[in-house]
N, C-alpha and C. Protein backbone atom coordinates (compact mmCIF):
# COMPACT_ATOMS: atom_id res chain seq x y z
N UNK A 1 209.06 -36.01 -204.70
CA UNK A 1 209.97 -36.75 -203.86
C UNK A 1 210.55 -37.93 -204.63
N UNK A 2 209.83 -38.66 -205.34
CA UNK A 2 210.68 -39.70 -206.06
C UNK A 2 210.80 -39.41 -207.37
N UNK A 3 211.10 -38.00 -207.71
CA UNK A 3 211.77 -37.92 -208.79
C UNK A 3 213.35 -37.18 -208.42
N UNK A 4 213.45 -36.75 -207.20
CA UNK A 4 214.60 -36.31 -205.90
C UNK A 4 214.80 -38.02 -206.28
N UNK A 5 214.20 -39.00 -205.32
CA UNK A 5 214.91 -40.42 -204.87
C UNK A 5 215.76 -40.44 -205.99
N UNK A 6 215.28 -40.35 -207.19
CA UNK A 6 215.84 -41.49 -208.26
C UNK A 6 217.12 -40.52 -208.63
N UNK A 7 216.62 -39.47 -208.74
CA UNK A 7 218.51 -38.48 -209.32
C UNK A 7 219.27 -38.66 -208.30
N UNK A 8 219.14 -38.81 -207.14
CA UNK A 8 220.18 -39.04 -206.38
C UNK A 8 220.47 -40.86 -206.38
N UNK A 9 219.49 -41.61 -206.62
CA UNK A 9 219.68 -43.36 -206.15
C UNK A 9 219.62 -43.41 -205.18
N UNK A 10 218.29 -43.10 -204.10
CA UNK A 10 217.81 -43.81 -203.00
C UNK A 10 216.06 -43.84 -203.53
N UNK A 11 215.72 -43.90 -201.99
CA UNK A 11 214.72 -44.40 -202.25
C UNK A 11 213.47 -43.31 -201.33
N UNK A 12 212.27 -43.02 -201.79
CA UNK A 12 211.59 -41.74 -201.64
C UNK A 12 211.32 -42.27 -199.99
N UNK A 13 211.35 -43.11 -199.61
CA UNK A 13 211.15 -42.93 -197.76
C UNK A 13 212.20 -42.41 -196.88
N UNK A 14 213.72 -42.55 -197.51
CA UNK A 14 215.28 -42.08 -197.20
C UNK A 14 214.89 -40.18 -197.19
N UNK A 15 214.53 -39.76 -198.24
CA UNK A 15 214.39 -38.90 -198.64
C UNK A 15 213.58 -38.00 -197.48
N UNK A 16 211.78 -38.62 -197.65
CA UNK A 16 211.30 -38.08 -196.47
C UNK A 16 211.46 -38.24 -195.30
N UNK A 17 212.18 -39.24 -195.19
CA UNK A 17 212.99 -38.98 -193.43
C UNK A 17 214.30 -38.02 -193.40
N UNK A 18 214.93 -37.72 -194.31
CA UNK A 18 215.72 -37.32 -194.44
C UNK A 18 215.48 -35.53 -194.08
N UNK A 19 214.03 -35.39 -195.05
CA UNK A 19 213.65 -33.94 -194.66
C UNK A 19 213.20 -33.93 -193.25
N UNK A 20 212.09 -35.02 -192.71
CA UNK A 20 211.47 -34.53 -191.54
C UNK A 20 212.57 -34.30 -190.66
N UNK A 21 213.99 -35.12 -190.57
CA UNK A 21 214.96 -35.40 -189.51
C UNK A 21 215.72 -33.73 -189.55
N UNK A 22 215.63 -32.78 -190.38
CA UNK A 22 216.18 -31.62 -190.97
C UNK A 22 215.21 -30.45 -190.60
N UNK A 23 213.83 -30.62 -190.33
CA UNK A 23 212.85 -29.33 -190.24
C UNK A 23 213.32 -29.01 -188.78
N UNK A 24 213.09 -27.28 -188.84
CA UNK A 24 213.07 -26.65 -188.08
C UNK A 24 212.13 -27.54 -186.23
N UNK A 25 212.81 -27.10 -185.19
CA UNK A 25 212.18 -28.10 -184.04
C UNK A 25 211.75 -29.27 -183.85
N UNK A 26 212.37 -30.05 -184.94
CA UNK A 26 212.40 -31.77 -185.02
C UNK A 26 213.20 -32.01 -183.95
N UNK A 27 212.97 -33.08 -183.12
CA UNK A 27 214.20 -33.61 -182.38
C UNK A 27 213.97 -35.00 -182.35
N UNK A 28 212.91 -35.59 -183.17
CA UNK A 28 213.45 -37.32 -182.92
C UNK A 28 212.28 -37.42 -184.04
N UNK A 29 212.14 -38.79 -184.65
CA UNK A 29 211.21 -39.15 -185.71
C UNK A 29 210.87 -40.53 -185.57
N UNK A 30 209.31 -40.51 -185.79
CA UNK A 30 209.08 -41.84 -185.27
C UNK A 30 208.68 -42.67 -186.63
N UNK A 31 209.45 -43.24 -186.56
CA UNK A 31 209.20 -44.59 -188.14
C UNK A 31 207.86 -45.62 -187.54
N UNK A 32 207.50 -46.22 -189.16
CA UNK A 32 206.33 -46.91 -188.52
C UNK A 32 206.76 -48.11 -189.63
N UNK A 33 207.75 -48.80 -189.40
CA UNK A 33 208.56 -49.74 -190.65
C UNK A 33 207.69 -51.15 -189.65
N UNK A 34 207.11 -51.60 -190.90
CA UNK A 34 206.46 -53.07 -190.32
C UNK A 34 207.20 -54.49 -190.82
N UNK A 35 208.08 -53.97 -191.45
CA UNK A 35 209.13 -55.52 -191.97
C UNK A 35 210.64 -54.65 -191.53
N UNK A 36 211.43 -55.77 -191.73
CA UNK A 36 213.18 -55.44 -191.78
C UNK A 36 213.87 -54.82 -192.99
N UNK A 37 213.05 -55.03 -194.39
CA UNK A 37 213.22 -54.60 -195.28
C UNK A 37 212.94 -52.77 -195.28
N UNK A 38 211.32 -52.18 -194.73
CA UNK A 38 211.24 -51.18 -194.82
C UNK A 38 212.41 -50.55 -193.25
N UNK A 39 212.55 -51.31 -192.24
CA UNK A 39 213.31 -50.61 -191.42
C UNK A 39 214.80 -50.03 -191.71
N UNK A 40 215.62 -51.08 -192.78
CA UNK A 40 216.44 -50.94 -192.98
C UNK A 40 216.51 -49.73 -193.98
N UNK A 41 215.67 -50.11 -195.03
CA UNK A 41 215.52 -48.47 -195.94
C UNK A 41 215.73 -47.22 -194.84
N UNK A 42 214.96 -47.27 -193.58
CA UNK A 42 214.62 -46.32 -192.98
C UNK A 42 215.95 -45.54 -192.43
N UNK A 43 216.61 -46.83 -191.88
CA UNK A 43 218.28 -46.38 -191.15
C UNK A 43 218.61 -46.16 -192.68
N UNK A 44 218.56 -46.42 -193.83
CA UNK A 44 219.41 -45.49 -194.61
C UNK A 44 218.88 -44.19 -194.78
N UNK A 45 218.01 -43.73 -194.53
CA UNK A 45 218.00 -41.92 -194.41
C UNK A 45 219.10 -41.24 -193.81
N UNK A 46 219.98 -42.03 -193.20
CA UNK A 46 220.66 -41.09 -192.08
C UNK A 46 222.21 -41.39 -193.14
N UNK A 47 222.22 -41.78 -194.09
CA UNK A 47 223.44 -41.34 -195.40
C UNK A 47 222.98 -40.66 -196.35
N UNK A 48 221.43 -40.19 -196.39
CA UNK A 48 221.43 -39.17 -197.48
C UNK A 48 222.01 -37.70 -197.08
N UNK A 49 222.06 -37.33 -198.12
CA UNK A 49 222.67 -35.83 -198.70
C UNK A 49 221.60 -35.06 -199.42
N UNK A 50 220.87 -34.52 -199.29
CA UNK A 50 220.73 -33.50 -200.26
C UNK A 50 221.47 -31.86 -200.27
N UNK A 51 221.43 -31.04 -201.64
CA UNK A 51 221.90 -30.17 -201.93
C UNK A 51 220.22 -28.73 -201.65
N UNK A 52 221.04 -27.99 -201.32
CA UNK A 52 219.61 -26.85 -201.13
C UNK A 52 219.07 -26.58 -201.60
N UNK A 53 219.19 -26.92 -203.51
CA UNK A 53 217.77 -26.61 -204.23
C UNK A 53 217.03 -27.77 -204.05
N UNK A 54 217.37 -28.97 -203.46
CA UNK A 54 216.23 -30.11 -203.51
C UNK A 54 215.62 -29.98 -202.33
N UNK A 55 216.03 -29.43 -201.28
CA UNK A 55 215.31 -29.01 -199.97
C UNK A 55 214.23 -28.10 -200.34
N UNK A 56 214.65 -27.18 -201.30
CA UNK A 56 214.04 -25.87 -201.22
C UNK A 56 212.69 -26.13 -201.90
N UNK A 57 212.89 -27.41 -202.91
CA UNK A 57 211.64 -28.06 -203.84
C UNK A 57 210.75 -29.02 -203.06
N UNK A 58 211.51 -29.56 -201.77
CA UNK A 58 210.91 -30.02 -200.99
C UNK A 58 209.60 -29.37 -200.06
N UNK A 59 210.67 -28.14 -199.59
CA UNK A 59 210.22 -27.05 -199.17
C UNK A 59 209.16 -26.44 -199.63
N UNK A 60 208.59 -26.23 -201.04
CA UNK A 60 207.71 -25.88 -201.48
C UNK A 60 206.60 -26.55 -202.21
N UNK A 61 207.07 -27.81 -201.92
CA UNK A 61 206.30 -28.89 -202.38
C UNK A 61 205.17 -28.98 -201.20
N UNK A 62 205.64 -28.88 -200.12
CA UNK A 62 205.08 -29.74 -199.13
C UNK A 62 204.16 -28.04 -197.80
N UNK A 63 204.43 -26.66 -198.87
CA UNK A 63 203.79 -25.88 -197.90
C UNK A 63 202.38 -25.93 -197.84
N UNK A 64 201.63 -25.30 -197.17
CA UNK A 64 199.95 -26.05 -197.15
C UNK A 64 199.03 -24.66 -197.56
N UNK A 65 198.19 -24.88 -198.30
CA UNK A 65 197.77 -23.93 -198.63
C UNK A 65 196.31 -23.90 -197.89
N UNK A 66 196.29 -22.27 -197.58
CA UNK A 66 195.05 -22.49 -196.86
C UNK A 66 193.82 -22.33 -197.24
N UNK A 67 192.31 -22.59 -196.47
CA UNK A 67 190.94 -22.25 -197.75
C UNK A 67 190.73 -21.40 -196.45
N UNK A 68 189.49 -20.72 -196.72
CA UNK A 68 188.76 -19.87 -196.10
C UNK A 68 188.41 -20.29 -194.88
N UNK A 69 188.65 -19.61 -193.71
CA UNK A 69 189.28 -18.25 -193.55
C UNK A 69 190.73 -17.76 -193.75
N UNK A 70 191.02 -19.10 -193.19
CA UNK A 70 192.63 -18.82 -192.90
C UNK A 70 193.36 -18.11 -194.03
N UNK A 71 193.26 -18.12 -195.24
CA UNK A 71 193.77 -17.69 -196.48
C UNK A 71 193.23 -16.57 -196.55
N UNK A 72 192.39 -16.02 -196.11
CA UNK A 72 192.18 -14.18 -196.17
C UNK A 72 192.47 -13.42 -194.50
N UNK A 73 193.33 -14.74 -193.72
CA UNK A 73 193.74 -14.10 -192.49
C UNK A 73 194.98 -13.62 -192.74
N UNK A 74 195.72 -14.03 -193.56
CA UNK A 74 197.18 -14.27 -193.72
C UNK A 74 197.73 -12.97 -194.28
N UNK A 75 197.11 -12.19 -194.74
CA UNK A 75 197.23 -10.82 -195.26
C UNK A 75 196.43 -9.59 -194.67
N UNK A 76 197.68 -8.86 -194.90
CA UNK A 76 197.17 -7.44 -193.56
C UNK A 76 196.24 -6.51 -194.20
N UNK A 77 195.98 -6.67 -195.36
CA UNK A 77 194.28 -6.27 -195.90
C UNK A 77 193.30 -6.27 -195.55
N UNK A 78 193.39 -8.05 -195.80
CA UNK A 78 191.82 -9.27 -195.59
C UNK A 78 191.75 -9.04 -193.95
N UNK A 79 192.97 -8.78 -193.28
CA UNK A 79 192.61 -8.48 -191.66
C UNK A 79 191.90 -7.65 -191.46
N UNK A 80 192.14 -6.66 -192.05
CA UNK A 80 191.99 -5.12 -191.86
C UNK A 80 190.15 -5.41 -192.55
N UNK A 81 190.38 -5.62 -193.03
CA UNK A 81 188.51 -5.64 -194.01
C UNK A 81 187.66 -6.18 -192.65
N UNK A 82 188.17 -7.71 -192.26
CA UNK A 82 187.50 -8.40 -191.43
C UNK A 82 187.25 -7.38 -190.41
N UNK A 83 188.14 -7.43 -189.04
CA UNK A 83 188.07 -6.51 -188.53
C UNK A 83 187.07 -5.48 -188.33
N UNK A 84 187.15 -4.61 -189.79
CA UNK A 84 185.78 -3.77 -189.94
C UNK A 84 184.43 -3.94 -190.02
N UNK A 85 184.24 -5.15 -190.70
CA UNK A 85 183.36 -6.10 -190.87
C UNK A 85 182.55 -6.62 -189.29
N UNK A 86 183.49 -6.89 -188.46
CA UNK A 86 182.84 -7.17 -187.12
C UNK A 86 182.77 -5.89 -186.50
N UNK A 87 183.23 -4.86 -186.44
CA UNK A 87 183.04 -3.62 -185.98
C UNK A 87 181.65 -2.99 -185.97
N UNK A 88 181.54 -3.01 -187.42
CA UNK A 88 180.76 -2.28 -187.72
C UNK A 88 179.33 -3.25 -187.25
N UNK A 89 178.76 -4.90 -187.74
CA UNK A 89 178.29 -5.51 -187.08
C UNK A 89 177.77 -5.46 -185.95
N UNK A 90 178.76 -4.88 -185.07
CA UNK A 90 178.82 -4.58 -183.18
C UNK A 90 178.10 -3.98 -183.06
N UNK A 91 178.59 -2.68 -184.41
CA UNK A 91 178.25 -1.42 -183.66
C UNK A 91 176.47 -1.38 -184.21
N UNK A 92 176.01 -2.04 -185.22
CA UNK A 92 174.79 -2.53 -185.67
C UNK A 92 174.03 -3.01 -184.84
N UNK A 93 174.12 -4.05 -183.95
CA UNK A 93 173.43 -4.98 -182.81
C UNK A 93 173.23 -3.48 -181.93
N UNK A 94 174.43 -2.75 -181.51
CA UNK A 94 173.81 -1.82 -180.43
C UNK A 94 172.72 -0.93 -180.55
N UNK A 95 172.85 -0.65 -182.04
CA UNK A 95 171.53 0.36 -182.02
C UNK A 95 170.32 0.10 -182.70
N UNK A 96 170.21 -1.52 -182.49
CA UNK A 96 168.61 -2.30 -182.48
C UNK A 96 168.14 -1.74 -181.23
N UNK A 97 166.63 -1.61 -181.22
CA UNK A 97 165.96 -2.06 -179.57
C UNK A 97 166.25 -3.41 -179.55
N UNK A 98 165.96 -3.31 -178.13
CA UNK A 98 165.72 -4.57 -177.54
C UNK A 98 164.26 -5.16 -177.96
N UNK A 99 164.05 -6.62 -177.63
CA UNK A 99 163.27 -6.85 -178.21
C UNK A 99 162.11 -6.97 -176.96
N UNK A 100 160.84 -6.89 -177.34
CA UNK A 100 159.79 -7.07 -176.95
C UNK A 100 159.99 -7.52 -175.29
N UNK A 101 159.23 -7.48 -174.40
CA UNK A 101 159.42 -8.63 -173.67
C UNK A 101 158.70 -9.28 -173.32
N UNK A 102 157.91 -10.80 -173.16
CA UNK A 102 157.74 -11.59 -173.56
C UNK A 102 156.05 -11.62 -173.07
N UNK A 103 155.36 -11.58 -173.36
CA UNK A 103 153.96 -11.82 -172.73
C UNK A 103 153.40 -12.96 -172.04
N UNK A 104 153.01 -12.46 -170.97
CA UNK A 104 152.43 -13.27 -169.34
C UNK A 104 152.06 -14.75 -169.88
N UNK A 105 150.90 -14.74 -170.71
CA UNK A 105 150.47 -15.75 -170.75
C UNK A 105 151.44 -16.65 -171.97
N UNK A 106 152.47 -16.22 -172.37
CA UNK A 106 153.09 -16.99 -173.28
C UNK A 106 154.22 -18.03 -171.85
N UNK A 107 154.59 -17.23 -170.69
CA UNK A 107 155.73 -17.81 -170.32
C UNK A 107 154.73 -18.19 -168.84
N UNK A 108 153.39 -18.21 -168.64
CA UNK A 108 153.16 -18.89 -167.54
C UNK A 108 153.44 -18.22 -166.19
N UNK A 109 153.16 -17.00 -166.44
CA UNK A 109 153.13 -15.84 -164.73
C UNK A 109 151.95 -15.64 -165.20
């Protein structure tokens, strides 16, 4: 982001308001500017410009990568494995006995 600020000449908070004010189902953005100095930076987001490869670097700067599980949910493989994985599990528990049941003098009848 502030290597975006500086090729264009603003400043990297213009920038990220600039993207959040642009993502998909944004409809308002809440600044958290504690002087007049950062507020005013802030109203200048709304004269930046960027061009679509700096979005798109934005864009991929900022996607989230996931750890386990979520990152072996995301593919129709790792679904497919899981899936089987609890299946078969299921189908494991059903054809245990049951267990014992519990003797008189342990539970006080």
């Amino acid at each position: 982001m502030e290597s975006i600020a500086r090729e264009i000449g603003t400043t990297a908070p213009r920038i990220a308001l600039f993207w959040v004010q642009n993502r998909p189902g944004v409809t308002s953005t809440i600044i958290g500017a504690r002087t007049m100095a950062q507020l005013d930076d802030n109203v200048g987001a709304l004269d930046v410009k960027l061009t679509l490869e700096y979005v798109a670097a934005l864009d991929k700067a900022s996607t989230p990568t996931f750890s386990f599980p979520a990152d072996m949910l995301l593919y129709g493989s790792a679904l497919e494995t899981l899936l089987k994985c609890i299946l078969v599990a299921r189908d494991t528990a059903k054809r245990r006995p049951p267990p014992p049941a519990p003797l008189a003098y342990l539970t006080g009848d």
